[in-house]
C-alpha atoms as a PDB file:
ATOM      1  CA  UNK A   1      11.799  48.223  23.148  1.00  0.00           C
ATOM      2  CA  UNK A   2      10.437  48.487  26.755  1.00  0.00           C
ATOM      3  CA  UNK A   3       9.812  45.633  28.743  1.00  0.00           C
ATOM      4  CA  UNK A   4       6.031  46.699  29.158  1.00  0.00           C
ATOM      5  CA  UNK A   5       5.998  46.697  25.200  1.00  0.00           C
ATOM      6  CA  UNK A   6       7.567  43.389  24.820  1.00  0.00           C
ATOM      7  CA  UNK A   7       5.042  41.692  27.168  1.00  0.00           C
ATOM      8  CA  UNK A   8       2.043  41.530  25.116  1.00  0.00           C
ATOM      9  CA  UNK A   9       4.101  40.474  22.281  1.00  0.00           C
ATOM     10  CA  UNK A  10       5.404  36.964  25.013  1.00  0.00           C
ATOM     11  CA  UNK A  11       1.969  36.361  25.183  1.00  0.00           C
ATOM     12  CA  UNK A  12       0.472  36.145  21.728  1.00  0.00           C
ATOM     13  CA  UNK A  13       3.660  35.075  20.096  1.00  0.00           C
ATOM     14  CA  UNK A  14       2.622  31.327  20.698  1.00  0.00           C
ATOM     15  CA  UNK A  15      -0.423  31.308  20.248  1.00  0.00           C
ATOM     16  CA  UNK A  16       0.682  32.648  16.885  1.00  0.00           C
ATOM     17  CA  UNK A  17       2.895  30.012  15.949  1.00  0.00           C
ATOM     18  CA  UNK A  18       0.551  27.289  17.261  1.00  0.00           C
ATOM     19  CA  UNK A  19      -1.976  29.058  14.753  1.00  0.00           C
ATOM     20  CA  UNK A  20       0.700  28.554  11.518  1.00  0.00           C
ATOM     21  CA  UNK A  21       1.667  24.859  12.877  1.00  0.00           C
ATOM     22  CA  UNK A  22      -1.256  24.288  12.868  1.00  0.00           C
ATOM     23  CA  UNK A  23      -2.328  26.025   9.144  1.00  0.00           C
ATOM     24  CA  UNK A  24       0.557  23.731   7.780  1.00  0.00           C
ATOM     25  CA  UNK A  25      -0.499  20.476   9.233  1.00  0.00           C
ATOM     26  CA  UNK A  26      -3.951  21.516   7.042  1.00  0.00           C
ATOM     27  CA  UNK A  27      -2.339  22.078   4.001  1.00  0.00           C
ATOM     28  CA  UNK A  28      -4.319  20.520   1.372  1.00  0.00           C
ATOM     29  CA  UNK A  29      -2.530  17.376  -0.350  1.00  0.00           C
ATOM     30  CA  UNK A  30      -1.937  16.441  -3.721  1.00  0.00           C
ATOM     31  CA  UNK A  31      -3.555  13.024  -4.192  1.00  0.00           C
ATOM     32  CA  UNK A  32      -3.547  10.244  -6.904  1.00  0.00           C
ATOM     33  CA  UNK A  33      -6.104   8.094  -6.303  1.00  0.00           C
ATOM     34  CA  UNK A  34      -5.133   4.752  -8.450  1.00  0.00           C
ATOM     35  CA  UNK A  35      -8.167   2.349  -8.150  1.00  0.00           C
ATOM     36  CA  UNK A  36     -12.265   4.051  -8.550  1.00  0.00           C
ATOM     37  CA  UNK A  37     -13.293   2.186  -5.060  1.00  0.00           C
ATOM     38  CA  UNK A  38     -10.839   4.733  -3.479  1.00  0.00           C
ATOM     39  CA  UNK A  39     -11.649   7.393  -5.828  1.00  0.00           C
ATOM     40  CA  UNK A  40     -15.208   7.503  -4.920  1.00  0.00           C
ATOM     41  CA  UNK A  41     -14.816   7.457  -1.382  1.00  0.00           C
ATOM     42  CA  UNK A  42     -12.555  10.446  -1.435  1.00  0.00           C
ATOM     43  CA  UNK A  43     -14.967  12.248  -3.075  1.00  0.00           C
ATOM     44  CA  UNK A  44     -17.971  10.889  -0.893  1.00  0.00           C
ATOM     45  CA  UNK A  45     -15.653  12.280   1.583  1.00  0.00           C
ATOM     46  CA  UNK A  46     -15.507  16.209   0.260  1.00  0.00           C
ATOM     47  CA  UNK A  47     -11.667  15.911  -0.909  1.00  0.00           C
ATOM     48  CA  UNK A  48     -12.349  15.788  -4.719  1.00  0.00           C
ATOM     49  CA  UNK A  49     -10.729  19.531  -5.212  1.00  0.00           C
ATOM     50  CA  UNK A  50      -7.308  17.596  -3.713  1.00  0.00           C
ATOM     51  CA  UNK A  51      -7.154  14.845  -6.273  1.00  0.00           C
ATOM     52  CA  UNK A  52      -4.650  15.599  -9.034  1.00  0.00           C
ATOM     53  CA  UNK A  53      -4.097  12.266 -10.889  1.00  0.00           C
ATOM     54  CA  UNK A  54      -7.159   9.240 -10.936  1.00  0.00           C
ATOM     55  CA  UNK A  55      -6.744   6.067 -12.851  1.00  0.00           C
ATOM     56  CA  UNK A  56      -9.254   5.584 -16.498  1.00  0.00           C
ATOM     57  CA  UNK A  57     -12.257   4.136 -14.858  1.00  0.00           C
ATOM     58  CA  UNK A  58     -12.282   6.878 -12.182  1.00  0.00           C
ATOM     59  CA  UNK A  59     -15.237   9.108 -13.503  1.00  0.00           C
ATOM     60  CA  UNK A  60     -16.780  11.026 -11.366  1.00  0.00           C
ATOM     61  CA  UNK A  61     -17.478  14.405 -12.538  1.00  0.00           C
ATOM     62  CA  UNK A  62     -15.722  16.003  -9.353  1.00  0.00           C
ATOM     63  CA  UNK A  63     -12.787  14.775 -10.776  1.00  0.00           C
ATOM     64  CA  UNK A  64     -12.790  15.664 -14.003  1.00  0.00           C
ATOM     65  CA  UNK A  65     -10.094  17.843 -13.538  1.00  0.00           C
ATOM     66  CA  UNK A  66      -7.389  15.571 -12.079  1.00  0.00           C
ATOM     67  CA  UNK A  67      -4.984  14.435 -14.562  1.00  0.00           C
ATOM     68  CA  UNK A  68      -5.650  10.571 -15.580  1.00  0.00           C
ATOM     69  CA  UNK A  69      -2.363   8.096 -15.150  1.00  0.00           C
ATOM     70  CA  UNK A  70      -3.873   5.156 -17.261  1.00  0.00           C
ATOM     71  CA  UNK A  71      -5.586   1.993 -15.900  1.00  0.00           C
ATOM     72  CA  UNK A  72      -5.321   0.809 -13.000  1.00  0.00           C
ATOM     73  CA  UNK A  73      -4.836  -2.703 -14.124  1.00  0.00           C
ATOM     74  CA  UNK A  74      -1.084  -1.731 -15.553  1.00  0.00           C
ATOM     75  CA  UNK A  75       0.155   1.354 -13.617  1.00  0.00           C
ATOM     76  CA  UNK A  76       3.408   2.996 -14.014  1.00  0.00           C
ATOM     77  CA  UNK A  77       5.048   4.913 -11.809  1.00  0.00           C
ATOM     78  CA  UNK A  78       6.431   7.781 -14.502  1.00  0.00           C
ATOM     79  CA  UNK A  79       2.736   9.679 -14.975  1.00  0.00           C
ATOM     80  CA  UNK A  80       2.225   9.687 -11.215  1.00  0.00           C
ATOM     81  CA  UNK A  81       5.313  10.931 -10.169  1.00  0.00           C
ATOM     82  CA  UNK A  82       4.817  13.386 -13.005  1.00  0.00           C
ATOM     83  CA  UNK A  83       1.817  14.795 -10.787  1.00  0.00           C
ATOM     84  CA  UNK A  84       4.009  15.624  -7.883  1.00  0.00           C
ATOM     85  CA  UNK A  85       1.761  13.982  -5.299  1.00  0.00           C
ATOM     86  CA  UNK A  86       2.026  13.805  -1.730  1.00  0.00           C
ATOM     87  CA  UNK A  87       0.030  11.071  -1.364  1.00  0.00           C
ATOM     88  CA  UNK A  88      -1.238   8.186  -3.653  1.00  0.00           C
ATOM     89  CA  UNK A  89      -3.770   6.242  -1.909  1.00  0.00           C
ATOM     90  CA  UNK A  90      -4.936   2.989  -3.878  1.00  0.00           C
ATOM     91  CA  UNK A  91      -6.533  -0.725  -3.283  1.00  0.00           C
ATOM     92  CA  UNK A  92      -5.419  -4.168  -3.690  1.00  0.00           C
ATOM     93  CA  UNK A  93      -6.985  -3.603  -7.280  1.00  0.00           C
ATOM     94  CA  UNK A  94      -4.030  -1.692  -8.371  1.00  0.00           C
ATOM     95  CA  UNK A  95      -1.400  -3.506 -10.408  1.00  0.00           C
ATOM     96  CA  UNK A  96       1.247  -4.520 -10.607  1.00  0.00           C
ATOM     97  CA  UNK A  97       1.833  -5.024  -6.909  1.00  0.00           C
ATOM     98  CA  UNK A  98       5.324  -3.619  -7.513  1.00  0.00           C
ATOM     99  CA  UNK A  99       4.297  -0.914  -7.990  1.00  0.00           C
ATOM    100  CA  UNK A 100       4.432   0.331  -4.368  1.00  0.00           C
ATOM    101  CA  UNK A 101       7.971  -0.446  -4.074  1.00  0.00           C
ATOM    102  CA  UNK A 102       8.118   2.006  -7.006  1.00  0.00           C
ATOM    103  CA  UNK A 103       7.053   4.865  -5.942  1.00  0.00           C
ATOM    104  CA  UNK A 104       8.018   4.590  -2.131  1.00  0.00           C
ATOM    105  CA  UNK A 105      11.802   4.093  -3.675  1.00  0.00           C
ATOM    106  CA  UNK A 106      10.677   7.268  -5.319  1.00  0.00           C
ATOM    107  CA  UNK A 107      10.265   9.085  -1.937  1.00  0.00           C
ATOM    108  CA  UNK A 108       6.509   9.086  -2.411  1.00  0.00           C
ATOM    109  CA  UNK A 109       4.323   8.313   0.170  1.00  0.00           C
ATOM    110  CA  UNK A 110       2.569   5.718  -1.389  1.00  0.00           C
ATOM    111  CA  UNK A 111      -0.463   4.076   0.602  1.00  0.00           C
ATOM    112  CA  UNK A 112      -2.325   0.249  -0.134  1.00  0.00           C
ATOM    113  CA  UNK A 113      -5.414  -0.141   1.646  1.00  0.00           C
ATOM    114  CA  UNK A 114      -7.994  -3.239   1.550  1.00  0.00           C
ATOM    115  CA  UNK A 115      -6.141  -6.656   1.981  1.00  0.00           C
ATOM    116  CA  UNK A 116      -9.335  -9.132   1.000  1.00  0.00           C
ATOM    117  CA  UNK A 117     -10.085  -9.511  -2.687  1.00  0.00           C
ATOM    118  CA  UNK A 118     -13.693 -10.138  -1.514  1.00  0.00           C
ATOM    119  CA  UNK A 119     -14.337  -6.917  -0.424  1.00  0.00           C
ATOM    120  CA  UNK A 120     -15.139  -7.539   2.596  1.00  0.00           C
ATOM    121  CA  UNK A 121     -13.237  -5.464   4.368  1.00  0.00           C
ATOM    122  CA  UNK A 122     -14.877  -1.924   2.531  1.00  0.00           C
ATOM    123  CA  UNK A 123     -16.062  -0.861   5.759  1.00  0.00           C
ATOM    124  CA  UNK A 124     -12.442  -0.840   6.735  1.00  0.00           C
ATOM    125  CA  UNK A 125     -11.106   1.047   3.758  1.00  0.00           C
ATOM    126  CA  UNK A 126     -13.429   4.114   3.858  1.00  0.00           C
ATOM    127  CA  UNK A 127     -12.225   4.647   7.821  1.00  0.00           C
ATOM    128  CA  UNK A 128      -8.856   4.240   6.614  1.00  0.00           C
ATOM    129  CA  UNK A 129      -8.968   6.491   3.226  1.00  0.00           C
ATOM    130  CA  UNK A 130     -10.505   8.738   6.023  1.00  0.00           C
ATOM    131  CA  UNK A 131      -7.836   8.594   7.945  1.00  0.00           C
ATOM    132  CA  UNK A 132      -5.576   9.509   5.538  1.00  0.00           C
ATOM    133  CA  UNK A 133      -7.381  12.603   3.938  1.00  0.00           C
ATOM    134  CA  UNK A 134      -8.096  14.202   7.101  1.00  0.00           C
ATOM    135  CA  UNK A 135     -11.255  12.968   7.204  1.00  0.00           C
ATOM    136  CA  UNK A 136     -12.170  10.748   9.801  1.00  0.00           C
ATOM    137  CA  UNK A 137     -15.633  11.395  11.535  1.00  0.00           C
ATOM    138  CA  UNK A 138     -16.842  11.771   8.024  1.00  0.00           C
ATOM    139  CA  UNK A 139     -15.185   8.344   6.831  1.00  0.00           C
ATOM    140  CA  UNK A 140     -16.924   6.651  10.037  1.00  0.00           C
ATOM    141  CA  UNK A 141     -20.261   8.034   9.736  1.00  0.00           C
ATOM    142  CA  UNK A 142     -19.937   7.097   5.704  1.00  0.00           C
ATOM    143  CA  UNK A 143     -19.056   3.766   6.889  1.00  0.00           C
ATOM    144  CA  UNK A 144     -21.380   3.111   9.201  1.00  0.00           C
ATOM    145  CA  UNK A 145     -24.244   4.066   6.539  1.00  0.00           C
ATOM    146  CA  UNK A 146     -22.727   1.368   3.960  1.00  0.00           C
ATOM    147  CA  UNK A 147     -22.595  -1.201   6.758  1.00  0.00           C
ATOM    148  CA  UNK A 148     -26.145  -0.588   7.569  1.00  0.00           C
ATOM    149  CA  UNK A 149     -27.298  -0.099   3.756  1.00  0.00           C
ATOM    150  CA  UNK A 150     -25.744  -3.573   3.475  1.00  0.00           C
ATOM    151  CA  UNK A 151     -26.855  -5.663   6.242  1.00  0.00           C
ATOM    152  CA  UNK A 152     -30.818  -4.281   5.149  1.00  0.00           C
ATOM    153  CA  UNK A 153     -29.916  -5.396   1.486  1.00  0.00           C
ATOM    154  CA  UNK A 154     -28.979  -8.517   2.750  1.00  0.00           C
ATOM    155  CA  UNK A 155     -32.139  -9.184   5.035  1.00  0.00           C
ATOM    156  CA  UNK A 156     -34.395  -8.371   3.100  1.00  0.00           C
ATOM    157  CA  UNK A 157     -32.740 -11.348   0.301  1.00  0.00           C
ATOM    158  CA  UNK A 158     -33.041 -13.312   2.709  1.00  0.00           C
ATOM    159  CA  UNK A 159     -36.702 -12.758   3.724  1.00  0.00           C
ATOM    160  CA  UNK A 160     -37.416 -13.121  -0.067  1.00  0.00           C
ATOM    161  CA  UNK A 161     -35.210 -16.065  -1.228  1.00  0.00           C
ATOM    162  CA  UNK A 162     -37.987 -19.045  -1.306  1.00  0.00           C
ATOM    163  CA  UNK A 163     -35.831 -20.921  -3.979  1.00  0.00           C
ATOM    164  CA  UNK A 164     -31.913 -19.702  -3.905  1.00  0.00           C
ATOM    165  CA  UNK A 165     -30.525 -19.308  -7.237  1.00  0.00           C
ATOM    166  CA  UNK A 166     -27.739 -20.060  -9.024  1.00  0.00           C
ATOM    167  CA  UNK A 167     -25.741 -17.104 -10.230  1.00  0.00           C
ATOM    168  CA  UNK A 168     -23.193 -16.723 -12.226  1.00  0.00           C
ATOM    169  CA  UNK A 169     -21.101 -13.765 -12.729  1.00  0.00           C
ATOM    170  CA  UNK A 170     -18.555 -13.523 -15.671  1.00  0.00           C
ATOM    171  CA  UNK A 171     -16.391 -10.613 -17.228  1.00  0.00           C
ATOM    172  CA  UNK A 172     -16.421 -11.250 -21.211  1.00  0.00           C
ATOM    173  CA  UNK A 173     -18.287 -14.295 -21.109  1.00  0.00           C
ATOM    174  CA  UNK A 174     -15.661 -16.569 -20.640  1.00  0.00           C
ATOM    175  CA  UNK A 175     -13.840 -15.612 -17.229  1.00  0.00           C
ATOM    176  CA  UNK A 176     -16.063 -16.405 -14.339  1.00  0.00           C
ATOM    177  CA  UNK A 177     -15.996 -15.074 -10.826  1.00  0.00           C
ATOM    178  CA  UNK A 178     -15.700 -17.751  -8.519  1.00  0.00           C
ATOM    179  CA  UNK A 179     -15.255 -18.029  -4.651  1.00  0.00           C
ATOM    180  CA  UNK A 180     -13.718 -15.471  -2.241  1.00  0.00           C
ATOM    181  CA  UNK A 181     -14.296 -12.227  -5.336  1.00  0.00           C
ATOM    182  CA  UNK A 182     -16.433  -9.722  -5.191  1.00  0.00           C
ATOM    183  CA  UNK A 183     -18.768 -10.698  -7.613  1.00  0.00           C
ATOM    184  CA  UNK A 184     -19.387 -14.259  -5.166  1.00  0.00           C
ATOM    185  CA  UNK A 185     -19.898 -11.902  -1.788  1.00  0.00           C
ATOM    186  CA  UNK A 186     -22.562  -9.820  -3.432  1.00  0.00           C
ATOM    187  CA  UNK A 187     -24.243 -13.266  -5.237  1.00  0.00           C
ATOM    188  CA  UNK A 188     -24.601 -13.945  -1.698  1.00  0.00           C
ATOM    189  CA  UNK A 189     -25.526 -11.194  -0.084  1.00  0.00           C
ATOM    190  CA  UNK A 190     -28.374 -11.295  -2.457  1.00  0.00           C
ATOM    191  CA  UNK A 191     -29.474 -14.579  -0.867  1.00  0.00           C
ATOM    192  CA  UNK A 192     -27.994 -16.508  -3.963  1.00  0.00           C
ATOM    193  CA  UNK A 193     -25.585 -19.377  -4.450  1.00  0.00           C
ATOM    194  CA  UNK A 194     -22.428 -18.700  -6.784  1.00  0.00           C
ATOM    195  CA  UNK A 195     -22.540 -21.143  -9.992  1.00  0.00           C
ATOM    196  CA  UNK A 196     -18.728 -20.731  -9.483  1.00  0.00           C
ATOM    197  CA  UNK A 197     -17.976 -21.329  -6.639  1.00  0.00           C
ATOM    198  CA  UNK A 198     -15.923 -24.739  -7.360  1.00  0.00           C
ATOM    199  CA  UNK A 199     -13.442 -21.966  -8.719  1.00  0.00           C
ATOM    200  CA  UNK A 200     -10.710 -20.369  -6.627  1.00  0.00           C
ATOM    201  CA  UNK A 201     -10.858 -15.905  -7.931  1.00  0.00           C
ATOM    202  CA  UNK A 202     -10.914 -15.299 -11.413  1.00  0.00           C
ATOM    203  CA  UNK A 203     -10.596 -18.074 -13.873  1.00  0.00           C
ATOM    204  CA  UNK A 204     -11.394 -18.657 -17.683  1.00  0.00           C
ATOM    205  CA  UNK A 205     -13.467 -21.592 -18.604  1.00  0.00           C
ATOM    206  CA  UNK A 206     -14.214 -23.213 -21.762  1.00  0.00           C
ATOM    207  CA  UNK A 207     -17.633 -23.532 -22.797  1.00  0.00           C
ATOM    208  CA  UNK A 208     -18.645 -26.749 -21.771  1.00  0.00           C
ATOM    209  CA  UNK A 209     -17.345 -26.084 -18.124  1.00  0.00           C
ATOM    210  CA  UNK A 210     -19.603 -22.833 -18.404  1.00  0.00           C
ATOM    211  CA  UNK A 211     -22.880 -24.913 -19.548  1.00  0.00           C
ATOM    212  CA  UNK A 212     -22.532 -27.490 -16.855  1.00  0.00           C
ATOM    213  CA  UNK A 213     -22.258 -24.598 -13.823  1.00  0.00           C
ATOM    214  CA  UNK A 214     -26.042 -24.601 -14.662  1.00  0.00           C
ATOM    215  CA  UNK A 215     -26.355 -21.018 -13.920  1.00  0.00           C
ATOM    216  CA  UNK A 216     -30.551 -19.452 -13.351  1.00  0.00           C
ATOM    217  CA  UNK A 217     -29.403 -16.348 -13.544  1.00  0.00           C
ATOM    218  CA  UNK A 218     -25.961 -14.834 -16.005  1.00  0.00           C
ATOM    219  CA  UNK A 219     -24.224 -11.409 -15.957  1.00  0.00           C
ATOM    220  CA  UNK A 220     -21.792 -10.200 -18.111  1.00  0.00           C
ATOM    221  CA  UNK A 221     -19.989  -6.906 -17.872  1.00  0.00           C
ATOM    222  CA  UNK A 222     -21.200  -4.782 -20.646  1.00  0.00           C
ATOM    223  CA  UNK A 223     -17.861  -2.818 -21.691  1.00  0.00           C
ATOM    224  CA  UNK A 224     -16.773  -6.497 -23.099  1.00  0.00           C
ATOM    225  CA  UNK A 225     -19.316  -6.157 -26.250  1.00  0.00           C
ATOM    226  CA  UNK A 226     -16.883  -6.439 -28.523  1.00  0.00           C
ATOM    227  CA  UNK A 227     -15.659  -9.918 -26.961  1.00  0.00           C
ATOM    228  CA  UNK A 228     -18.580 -11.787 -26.383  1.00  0.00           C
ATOM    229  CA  UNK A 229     -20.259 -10.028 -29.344  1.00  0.00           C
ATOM    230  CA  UNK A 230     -23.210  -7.998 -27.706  1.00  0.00           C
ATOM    231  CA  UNK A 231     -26.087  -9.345 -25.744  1.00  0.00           C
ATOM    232  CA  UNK A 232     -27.973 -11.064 -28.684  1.00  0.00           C
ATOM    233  CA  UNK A 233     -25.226 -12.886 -29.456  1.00  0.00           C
ATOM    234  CA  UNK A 234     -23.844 -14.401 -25.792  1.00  0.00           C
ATOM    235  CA  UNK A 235     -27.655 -15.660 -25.603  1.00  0.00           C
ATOM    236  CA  UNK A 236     -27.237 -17.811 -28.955  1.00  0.00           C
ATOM    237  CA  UNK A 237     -24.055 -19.277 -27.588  1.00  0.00           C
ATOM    238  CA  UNK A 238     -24.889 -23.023 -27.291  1.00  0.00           C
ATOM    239  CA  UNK A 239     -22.779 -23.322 -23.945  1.00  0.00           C
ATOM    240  CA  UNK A 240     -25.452 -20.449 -22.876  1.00  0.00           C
ATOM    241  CA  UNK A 241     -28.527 -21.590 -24.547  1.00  0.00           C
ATOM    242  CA  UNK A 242     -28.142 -24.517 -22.708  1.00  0.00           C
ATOM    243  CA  UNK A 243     -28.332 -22.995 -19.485  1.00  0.00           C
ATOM    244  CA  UNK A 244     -31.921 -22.845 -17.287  1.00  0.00           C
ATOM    245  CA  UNK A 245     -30.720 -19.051 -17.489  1.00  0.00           C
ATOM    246  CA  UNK A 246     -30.471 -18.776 -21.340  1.00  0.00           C
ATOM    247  CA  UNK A 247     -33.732 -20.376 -21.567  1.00  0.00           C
ATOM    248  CA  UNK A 248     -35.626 -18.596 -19.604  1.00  0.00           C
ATOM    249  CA  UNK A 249     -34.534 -15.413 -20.676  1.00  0.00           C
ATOM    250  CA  UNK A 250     -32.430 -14.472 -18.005  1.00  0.00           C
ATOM    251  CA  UNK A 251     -28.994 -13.375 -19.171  1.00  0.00           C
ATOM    252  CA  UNK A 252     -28.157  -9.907 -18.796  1.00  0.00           C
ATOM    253  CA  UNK A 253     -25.741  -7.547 -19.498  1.00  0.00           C
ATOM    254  CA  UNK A 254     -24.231  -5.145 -16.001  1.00  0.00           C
ATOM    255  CA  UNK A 255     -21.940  -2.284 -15.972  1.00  0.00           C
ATOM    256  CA  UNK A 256     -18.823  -3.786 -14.554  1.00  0.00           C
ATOM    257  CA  UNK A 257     -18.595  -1.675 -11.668  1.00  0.00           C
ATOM    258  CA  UNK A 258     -21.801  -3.042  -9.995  1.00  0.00           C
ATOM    259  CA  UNK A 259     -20.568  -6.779  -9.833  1.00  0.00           C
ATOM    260  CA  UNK A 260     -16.751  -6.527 -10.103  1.00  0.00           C
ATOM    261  CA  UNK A 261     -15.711  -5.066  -7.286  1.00  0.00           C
ATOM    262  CA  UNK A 262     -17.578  -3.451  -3.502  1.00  0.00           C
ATOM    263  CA  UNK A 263     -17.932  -0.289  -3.478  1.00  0.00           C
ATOM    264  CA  UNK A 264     -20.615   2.909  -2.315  1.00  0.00           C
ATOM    265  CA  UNK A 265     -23.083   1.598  -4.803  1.00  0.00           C
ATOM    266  CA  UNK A 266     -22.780  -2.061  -3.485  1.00  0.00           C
ATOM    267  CA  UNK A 267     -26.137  -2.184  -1.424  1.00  0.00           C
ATOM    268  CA  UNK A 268     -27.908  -1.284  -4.474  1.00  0.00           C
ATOM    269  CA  UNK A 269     -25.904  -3.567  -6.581  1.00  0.00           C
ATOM    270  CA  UNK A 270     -27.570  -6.539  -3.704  1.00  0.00           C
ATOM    271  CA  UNK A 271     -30.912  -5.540  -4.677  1.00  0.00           C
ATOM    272  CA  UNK A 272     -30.579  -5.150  -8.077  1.00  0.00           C
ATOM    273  CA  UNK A 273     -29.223  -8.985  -8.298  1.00  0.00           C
ATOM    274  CA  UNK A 274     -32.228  -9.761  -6.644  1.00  0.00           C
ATOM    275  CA  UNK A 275     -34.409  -8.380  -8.695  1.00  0.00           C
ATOM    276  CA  UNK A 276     -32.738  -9.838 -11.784  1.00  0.00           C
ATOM    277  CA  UNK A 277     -33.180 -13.088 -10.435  1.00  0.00           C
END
């Protein structure tokens, strides 16, 4: 080959290669999402069609697809390596917390995100899910929304709250959500005090402990039917009848979602509760 012939080739050859490094660095992953906070922001986010394993209670229909590697609440590490992942994003909801160790020993990059079990740090975890997807100006403007969605939900509670009430906030009717959960950052978001709050996270309590919180206002997750014996029945308890909130008629039942942990739909979850109250 002539030198004139080999010159154009010096000049586009690396601009080439730069083209294929870069190609590979956008190679689309194979994710496991293991908690549904993450699993809805990643689809929020446009990377649905890169998911290939979601925990039970992850249903969006984008993901309908993606191979399901049990609750999130007792995760193994055998389905989830079984989906060949590259990366496995989940939150602090996933357990058990050795579960990381697990699959990093594995060779899996394995990522926890969220360190507050009040969910206060959401904002946070959509920038860094972000982040991690490739999608990071998406992940901030999505994050700026919720903050904002949030702060308005919160504002207008307050403008409205001429008498806080007392909420209380409990998972089959006999665990209740007390101080630094979820379920306590949204009661007062919504301008409301938390009937639980003497209680440190999630804790069971026998029925006279649950009459003397006092609660206006009672939610119980609705997937727990079959423990606390459907709606009817939770209202006839006497520890509940007893209640200003059983007696006035306001005990209701809540997909568990909306109260249990922060998530997109938390701004409307704030309104709702005030609503209900």
């Amino acid at each position: 080959m002539s030198i004139e012939r080999a010159l154009p080739v010096r000049r586009w050859l690396p601009a080439l290669l730069a083209g294929l490094v870069a190609v590979a660095g956008q190679a689309a992953e194979r994710l496991v999402v293991l908690t549904s906070d993450v699993a809805e922001i990643v689809v929020a986010l446009g990377k649905a069609a890169e998911v290939v394993g979601r925990d039970r209670a992850s249903k969006q229909p984008e993901l309908a697809k993606a191979g399901e590697i049990g609750s999130s609440r007792s995760l193994s590490a055998e389905p989830i390596v079984r989906l060949k992942p590259t990366l496995v994003i989940g939150s602090q909801l996933a357990t058990p917390d050795g579960i990381w160790g697990q699959l990093g020993g594995l060779g899996i990059r394995a990522v926890k995100i969220g360190a507050r079990e009040n969910g206060s740090d959401y904002a946070d975890m959509i920038r860094s899910v972000g982040k991690l997807i490739g999608a990071e100006s998406d992940a901030g403007k999505l994050a700026g929304e919720w903050q904002a969605a949030m702060q308005s939900s919160a504002a207008a509670a307050s403008a409205a709250a001429a008498a806080r009430k007392r909420v209380l906030i409990t998972y089959e009717g006999k665990t209740v959500a007390g101080r630094d959960t979820p379920g306590d950052a949204l009661i007062r978001a919504a301008g409301g005090i938390n009937a639980a709050a003497g209680v440190d996270g999630y804790k069971p309590l026998d029925p006279e402990a649950i009459a003397r919180l006092a609660p206006d206002l009672i939610l119980v997750a609705d997937h727990n039917r079959a423990v606390y014996g459907g709606l009817d029945g939770f209202k006839r308890r006497p520890d509940i009848a007893a209640t200003p909130a059983g007696r006035n008629g306001k005990v209701f039942e809540v997909p568990v979602h909306e109260f249990f942990t922060i998530n997109l739909g938390s701004p409307a979850s704030v309104k709702k509760l005030r609503e209900l109250s």
